[in-house]
N, C-alpha and C. Protein backbone atom coordinates (compact mmCIF):
# COMPACT_ATOMS: atom_id res chain seq x y z
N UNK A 1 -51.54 3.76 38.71
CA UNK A 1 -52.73 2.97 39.01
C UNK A 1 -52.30 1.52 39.27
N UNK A 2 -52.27 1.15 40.63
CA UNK A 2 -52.17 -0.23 40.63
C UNK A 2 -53.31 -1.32 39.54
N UNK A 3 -52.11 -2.48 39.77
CA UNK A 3 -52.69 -3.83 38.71
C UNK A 3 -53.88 -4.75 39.55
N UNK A 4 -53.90 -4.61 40.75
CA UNK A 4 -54.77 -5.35 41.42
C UNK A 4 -55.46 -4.54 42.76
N UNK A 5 -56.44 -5.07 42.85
CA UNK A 5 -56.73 -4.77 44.59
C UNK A 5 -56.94 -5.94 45.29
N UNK A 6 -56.21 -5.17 46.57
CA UNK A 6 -56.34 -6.54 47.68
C UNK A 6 -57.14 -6.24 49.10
N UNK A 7 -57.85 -7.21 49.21
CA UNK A 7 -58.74 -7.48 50.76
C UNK A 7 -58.00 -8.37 51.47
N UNK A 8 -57.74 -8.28 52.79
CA UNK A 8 -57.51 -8.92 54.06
C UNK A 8 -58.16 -9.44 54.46
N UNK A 9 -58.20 -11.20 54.29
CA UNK A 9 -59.05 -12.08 54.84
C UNK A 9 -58.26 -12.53 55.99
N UNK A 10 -57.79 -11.61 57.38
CA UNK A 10 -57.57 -12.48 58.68
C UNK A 10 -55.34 -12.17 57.82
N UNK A 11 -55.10 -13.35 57.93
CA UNK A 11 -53.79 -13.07 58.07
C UNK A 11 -53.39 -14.00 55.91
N UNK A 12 -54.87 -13.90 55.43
CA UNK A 12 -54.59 -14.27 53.80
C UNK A 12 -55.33 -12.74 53.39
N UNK A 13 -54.58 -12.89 51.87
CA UNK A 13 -54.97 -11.39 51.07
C UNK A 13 -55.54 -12.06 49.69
N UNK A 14 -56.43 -11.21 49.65
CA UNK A 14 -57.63 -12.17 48.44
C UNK A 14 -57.13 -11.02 47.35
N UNK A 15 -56.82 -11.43 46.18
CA UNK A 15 -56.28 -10.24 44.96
C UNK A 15 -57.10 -10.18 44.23
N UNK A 16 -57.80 -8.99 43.29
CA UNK A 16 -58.53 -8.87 42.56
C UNK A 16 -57.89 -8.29 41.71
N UNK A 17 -57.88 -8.48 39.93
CA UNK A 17 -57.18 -8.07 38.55
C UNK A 17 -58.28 -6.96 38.64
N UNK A 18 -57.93 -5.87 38.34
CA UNK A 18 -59.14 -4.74 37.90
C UNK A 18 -59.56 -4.54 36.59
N UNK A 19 -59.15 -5.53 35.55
CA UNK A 19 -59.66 -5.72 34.26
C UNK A 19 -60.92 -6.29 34.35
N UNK A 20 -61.33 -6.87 35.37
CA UNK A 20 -62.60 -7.78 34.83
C UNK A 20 -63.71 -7.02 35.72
N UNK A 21 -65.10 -7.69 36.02
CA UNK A 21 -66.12 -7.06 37.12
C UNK A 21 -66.30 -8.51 37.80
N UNK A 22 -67.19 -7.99 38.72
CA UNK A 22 -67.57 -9.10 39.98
C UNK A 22 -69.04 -9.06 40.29
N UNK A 23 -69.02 -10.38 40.24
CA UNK A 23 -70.23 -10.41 40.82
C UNK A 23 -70.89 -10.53 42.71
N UNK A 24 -71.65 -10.39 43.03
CA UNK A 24 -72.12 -10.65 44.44
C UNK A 24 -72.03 -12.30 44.97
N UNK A 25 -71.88 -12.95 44.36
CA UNK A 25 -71.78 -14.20 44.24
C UNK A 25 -70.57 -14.88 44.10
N UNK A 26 -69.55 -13.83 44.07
CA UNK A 26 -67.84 -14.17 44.22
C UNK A 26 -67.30 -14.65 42.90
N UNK A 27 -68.16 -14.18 41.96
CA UNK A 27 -67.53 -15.20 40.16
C UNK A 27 -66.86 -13.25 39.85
N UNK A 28 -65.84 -13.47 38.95
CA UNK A 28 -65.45 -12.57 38.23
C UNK A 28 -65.95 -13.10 36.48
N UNK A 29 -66.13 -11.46 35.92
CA UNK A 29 -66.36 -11.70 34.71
C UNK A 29 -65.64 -10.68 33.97
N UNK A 30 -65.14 -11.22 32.77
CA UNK A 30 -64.19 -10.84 31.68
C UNK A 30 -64.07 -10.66 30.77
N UNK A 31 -64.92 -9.58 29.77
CA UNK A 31 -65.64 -10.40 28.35
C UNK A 31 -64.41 -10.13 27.66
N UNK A 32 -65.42 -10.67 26.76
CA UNK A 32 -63.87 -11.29 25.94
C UNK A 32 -63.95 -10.29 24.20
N UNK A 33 -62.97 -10.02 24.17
CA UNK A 33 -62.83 -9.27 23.01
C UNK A 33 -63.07 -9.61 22.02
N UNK A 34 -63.27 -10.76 21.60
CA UNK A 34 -63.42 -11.04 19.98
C UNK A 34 -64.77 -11.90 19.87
N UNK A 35 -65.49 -11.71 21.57
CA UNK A 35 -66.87 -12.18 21.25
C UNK A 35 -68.16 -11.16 22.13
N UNK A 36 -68.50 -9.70 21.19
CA UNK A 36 -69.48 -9.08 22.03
C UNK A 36 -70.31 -9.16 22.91
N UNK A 37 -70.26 -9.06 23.85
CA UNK A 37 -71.79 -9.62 25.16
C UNK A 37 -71.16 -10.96 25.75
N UNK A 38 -70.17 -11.05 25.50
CA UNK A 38 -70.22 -12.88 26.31
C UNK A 38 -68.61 -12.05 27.12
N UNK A 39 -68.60 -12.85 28.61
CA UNK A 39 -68.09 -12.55 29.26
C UNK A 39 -66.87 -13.93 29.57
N UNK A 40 -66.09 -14.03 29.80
CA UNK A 40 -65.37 -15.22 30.69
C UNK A 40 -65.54 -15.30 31.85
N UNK A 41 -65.98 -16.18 33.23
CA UNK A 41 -66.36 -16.36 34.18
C UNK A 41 -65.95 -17.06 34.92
N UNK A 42 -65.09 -16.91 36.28
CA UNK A 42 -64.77 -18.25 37.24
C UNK A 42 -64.97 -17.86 38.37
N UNK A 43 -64.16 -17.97 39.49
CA UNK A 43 -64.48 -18.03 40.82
C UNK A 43 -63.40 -16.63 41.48
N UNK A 44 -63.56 -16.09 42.25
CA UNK A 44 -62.63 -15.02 42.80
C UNK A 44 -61.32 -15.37 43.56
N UNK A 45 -60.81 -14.67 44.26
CA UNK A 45 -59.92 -15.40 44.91
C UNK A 45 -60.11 -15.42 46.40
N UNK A 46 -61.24 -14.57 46.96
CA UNK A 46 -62.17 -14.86 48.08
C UNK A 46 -62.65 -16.03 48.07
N UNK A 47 -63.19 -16.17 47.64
CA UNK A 47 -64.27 -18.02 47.18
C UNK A 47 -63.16 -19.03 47.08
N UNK A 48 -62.14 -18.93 46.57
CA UNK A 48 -61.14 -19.71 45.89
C UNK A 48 -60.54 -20.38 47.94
N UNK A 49 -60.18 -19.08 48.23
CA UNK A 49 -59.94 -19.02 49.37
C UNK A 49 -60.87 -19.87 50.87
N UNK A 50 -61.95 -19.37 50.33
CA UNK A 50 -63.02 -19.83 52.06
C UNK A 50 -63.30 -21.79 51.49
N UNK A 51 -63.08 -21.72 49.94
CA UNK A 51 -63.52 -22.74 49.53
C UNK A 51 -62.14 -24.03 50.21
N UNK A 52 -61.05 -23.59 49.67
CA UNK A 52 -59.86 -24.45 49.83
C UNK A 52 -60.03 -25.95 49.32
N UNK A 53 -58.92 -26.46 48.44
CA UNK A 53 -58.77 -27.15 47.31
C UNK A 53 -59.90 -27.80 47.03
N UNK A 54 -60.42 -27.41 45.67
CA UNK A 54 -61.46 -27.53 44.89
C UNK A 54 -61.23 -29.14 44.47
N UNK A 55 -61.93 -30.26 44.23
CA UNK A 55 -61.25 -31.26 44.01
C UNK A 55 -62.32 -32.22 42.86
N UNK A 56 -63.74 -31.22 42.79
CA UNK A 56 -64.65 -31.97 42.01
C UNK A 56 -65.44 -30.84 41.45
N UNK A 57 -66.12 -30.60 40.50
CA UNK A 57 -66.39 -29.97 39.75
C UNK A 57 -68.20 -30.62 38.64
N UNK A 58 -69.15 -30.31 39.06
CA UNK A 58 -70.38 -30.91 38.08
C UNK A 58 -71.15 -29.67 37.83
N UNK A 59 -71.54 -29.94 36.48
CA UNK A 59 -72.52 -28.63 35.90
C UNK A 59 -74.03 -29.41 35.70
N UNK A 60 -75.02 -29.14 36.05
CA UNK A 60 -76.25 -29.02 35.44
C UNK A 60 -77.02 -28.26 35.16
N UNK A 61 -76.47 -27.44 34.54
CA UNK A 61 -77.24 -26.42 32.95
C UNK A 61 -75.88 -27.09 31.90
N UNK A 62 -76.47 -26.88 30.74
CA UNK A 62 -76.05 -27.18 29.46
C UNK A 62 -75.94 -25.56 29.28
N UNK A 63 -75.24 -26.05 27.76
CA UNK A 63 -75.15 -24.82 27.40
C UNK A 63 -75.99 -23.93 25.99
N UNK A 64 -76.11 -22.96 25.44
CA UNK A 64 -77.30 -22.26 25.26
C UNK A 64 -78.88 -22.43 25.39
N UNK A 65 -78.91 -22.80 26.62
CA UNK A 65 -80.31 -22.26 27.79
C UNK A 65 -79.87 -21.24 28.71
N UNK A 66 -81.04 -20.62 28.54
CA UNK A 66 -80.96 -19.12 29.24
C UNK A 66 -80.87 -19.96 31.20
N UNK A 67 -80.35 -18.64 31.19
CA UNK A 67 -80.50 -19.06 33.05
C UNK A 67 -81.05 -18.18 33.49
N UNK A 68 -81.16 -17.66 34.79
CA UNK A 68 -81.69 -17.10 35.75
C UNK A 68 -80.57 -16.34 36.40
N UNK A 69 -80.92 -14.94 36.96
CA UNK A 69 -79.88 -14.47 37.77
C UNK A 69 -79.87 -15.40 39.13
N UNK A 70 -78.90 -15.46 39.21
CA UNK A 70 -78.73 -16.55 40.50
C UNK A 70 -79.12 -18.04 40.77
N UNK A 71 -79.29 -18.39 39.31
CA UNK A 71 -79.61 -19.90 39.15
C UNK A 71 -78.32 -20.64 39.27
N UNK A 72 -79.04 -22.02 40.20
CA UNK A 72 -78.14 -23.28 40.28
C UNK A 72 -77.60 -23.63 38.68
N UNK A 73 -76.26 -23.75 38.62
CA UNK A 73 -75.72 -24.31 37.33
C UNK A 73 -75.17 -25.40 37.55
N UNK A 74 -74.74 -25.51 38.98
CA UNK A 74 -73.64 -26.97 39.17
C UNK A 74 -73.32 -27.31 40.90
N UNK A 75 -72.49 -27.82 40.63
CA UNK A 75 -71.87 -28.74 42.45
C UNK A 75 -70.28 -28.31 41.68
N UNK A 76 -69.62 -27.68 43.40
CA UNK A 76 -68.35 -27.82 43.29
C UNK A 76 -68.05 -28.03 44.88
N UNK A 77 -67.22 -29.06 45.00
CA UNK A 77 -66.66 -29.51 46.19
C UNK A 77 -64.96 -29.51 46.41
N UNK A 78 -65.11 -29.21 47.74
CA UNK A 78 -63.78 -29.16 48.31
C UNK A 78 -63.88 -29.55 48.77
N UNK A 79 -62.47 -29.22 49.56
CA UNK A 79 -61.79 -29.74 51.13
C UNK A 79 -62.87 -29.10 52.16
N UNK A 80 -63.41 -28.15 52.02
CA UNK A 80 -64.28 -27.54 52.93
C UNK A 80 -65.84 -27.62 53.24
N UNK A 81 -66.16 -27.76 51.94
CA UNK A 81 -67.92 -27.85 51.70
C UNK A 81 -67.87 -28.52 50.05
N UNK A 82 -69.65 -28.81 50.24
CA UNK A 82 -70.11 -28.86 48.86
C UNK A 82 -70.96 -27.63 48.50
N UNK A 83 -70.34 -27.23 47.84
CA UNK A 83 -71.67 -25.86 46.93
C UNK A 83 -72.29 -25.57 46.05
N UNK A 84 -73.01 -25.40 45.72
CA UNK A 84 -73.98 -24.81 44.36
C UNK A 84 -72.92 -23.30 43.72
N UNK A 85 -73.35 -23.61 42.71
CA UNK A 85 -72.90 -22.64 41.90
C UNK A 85 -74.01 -21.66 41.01
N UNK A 86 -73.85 -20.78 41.27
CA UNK A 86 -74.85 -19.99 40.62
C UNK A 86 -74.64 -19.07 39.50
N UNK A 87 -75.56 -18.86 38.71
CA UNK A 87 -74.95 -17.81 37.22
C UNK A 87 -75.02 -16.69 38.34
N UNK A 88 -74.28 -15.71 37.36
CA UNK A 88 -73.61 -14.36 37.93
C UNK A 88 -74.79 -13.45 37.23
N UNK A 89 -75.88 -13.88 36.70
CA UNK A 89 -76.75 -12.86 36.09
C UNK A 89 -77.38 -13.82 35.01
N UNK A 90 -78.52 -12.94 34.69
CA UNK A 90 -79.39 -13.85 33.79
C UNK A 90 -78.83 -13.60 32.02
N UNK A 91 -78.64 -14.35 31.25
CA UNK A 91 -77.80 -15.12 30.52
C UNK A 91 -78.11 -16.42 29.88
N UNK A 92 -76.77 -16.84 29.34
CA UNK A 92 -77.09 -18.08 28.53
C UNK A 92 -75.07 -18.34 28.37
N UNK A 93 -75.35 -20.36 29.05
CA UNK A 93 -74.08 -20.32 29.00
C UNK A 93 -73.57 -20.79 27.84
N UNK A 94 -72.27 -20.43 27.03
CA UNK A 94 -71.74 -20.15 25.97
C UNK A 94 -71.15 -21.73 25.46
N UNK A 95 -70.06 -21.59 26.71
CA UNK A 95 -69.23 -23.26 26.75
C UNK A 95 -68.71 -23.22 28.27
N UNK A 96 -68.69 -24.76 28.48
CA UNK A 96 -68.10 -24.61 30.03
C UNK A 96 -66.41 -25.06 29.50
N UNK A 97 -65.35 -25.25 30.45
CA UNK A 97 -64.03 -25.24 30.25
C UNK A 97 -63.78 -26.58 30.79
N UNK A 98 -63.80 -27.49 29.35
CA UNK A 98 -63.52 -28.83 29.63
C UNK A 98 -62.11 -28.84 30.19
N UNK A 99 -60.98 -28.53 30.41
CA UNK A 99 -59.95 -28.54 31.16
C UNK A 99 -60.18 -28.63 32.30
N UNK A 100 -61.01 -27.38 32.54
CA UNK A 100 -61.24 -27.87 34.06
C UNK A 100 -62.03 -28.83 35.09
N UNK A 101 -63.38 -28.82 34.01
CA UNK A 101 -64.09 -30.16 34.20
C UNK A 101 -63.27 -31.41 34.36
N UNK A 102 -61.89 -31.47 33.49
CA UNK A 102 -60.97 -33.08 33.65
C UNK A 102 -60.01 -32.45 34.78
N UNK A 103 -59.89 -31.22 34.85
CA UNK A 103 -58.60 -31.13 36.45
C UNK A 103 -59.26 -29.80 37.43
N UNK A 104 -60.06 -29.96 38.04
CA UNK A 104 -60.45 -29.17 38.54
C UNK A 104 -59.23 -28.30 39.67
N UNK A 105 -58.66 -28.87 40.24
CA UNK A 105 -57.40 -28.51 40.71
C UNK A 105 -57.36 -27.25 40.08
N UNK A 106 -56.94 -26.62 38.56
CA UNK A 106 -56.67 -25.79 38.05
C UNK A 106 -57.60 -24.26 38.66
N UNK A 107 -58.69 -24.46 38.85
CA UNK A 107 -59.13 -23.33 39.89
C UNK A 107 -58.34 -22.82 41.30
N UNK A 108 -57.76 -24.02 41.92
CA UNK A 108 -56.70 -23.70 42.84
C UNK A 108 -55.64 -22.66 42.72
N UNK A 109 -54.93 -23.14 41.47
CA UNK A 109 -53.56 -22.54 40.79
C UNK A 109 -53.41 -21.50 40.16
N UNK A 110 -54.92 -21.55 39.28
CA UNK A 110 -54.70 -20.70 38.26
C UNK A 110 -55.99 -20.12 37.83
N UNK A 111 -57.03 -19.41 39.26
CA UNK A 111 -58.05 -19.01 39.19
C UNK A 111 -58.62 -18.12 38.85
N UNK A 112 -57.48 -17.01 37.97
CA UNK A 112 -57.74 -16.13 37.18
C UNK A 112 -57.37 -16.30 35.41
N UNK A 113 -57.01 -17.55 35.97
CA UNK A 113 -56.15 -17.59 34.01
C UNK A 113 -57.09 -18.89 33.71
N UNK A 114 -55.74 -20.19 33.70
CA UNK A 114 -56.72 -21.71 33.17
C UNK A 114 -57.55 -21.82 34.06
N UNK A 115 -57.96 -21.51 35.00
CA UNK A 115 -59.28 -22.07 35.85
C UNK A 115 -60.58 -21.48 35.94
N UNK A 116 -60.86 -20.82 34.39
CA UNK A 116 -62.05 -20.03 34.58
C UNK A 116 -63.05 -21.26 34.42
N UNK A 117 -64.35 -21.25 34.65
CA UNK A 117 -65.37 -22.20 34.31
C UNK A 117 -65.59 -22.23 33.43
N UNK A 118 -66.93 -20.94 32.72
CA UNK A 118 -67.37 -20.79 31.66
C UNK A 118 -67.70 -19.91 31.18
N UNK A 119 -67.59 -19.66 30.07
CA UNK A 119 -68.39 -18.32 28.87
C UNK A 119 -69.63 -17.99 29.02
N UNK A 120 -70.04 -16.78 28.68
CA UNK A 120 -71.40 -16.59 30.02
C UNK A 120 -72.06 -15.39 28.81
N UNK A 121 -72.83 -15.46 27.77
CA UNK A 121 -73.87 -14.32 27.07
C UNK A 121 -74.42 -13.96 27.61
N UNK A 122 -74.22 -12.01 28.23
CA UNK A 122 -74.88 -11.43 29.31
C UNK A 122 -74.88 -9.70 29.47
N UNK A 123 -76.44 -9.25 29.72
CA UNK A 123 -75.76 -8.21 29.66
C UNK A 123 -75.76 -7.60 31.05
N UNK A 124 -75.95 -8.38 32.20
CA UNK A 124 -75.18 -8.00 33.85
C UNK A 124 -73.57 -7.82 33.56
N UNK A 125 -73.72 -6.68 34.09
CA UNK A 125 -71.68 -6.10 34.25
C UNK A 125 -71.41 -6.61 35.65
N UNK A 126 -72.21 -6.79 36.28
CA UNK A 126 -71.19 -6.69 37.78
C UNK A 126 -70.23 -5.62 38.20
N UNK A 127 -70.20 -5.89 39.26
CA UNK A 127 -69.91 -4.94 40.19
C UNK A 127 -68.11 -4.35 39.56
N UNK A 128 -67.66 -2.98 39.49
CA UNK A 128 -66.36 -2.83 39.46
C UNK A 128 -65.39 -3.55 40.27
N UNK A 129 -63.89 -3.77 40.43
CA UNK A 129 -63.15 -4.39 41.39
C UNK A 129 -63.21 -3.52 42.62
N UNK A 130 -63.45 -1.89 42.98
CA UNK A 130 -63.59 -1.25 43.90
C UNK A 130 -64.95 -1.80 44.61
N UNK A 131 -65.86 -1.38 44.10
CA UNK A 131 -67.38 -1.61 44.54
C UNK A 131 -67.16 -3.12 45.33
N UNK A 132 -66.93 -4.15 44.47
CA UNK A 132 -66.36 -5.61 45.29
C UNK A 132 -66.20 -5.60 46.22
N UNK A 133 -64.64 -4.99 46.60
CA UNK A 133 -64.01 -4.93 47.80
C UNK A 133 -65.05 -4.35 48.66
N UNK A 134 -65.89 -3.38 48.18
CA UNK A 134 -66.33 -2.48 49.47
C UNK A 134 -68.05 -3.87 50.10
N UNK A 135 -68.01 -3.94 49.23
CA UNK A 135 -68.96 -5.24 49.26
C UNK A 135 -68.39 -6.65 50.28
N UNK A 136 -67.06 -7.05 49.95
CA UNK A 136 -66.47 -8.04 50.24
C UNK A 136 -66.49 -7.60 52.37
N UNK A 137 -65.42 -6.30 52.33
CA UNK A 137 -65.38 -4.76 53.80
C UNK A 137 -66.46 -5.07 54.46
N UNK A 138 -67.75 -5.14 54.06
CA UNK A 138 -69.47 -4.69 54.34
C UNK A 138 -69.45 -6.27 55.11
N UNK A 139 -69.67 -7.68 54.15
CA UNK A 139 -69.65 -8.50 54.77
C UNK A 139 -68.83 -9.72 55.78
N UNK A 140 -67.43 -8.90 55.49
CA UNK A 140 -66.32 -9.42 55.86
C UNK A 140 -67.18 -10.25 57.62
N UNK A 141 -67.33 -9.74 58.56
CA UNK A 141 -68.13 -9.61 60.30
C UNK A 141 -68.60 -11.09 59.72
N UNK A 142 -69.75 -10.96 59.41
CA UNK A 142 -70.72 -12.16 58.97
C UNK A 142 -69.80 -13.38 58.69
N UNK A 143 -68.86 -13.31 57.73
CA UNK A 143 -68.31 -14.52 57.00
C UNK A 143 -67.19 -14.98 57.74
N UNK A 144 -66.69 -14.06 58.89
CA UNK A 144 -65.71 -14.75 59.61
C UNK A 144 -66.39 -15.69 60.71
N UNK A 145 -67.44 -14.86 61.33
CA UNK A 145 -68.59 -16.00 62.25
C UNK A 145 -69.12 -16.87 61.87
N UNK A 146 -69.21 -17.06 60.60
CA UNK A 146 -69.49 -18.62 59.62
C UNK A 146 -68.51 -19.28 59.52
N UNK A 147 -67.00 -18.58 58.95
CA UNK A 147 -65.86 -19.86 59.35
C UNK A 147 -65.80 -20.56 60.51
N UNK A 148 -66.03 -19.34 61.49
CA UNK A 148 -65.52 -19.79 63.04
C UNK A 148 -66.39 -20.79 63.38
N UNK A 149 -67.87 -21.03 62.87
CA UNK A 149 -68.57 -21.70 63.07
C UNK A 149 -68.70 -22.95 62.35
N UNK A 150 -68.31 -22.99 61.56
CA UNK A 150 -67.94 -24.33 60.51
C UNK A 150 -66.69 -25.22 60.92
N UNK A 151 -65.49 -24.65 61.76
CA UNK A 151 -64.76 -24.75 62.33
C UNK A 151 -64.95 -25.62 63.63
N UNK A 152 -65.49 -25.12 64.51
CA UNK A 152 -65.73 -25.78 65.41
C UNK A 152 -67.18 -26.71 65.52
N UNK A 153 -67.77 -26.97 63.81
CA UNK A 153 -68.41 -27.97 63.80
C UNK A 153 -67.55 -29.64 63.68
């Protein structure tokens, strides 16, 4: 059984760990063993990817208030865009990852290890790492005509 799966974004390969689940929204989640129902949460390596170097990082949700599936939590900006960030499911966030709040960079490097965001009380699983990919396959058409188009803006 392979350790990862990989998608072909064009001539980059986006890796997915098959320990964790995914959400539709490109966050992986990871719960964490020594705390029931709460998950670890950051960005994929698709997102990591279309995003390109992450360089600022703001949250507005605090933490234990419930959220919303698909609620605004924050601003993260790159080299590419500014974006909203959204919970991966309705929840309540745990703690965000002051490391990365002071080096956001670390989502770049290390976007499955030090660059997770935040701890996430939830009981949305998200999607398996298979289901993802086939998800990621499905919209792949769409998201390359949005680069191409952001591109030649």
């Amino acid at each position: 059984m392979p350790d990862d799966l990989t998608f072909s974004m064009g001539t980059h390969e986006a890796v997915f760990p098959i320990d964790r689940r995914y959400s539709r929204n490109h966050l992986w989640l990871k719960p964490l063993e020594d705390s029931p129902g709460v998950s670890r949460v950051g960005l994929t390596a698709y997102s990591i990817r279309l995003l390109r170097d992450v360089y600022f990082l703001d949250w507005s949700a605090g933490t234990e208030f419930p959220v919303a599936d698909r609620q605004e939590i924050g601003q993260i900006e790159s080299s590419k865009a500014v974006s909203g960030l959204y919970s991966p499911g309705e929840g309540t966030i745990v703690q965000f990852n002051e490391e990365v709040l002071a080096d956001p960079s670390l989502i770049n490097t290390d976007g499955y290890g030090g660059g997770w965001l935040f701890d996430f009380r939830t009981s949305a699983t998200g999607m398996d790492p298979g289901e993802y990919v086939k998800h990621l396959g499905d919209a792949w058409e769409v998201a390359q005509r949005t680069i191409k188009k952001q591109m030649t803006s």
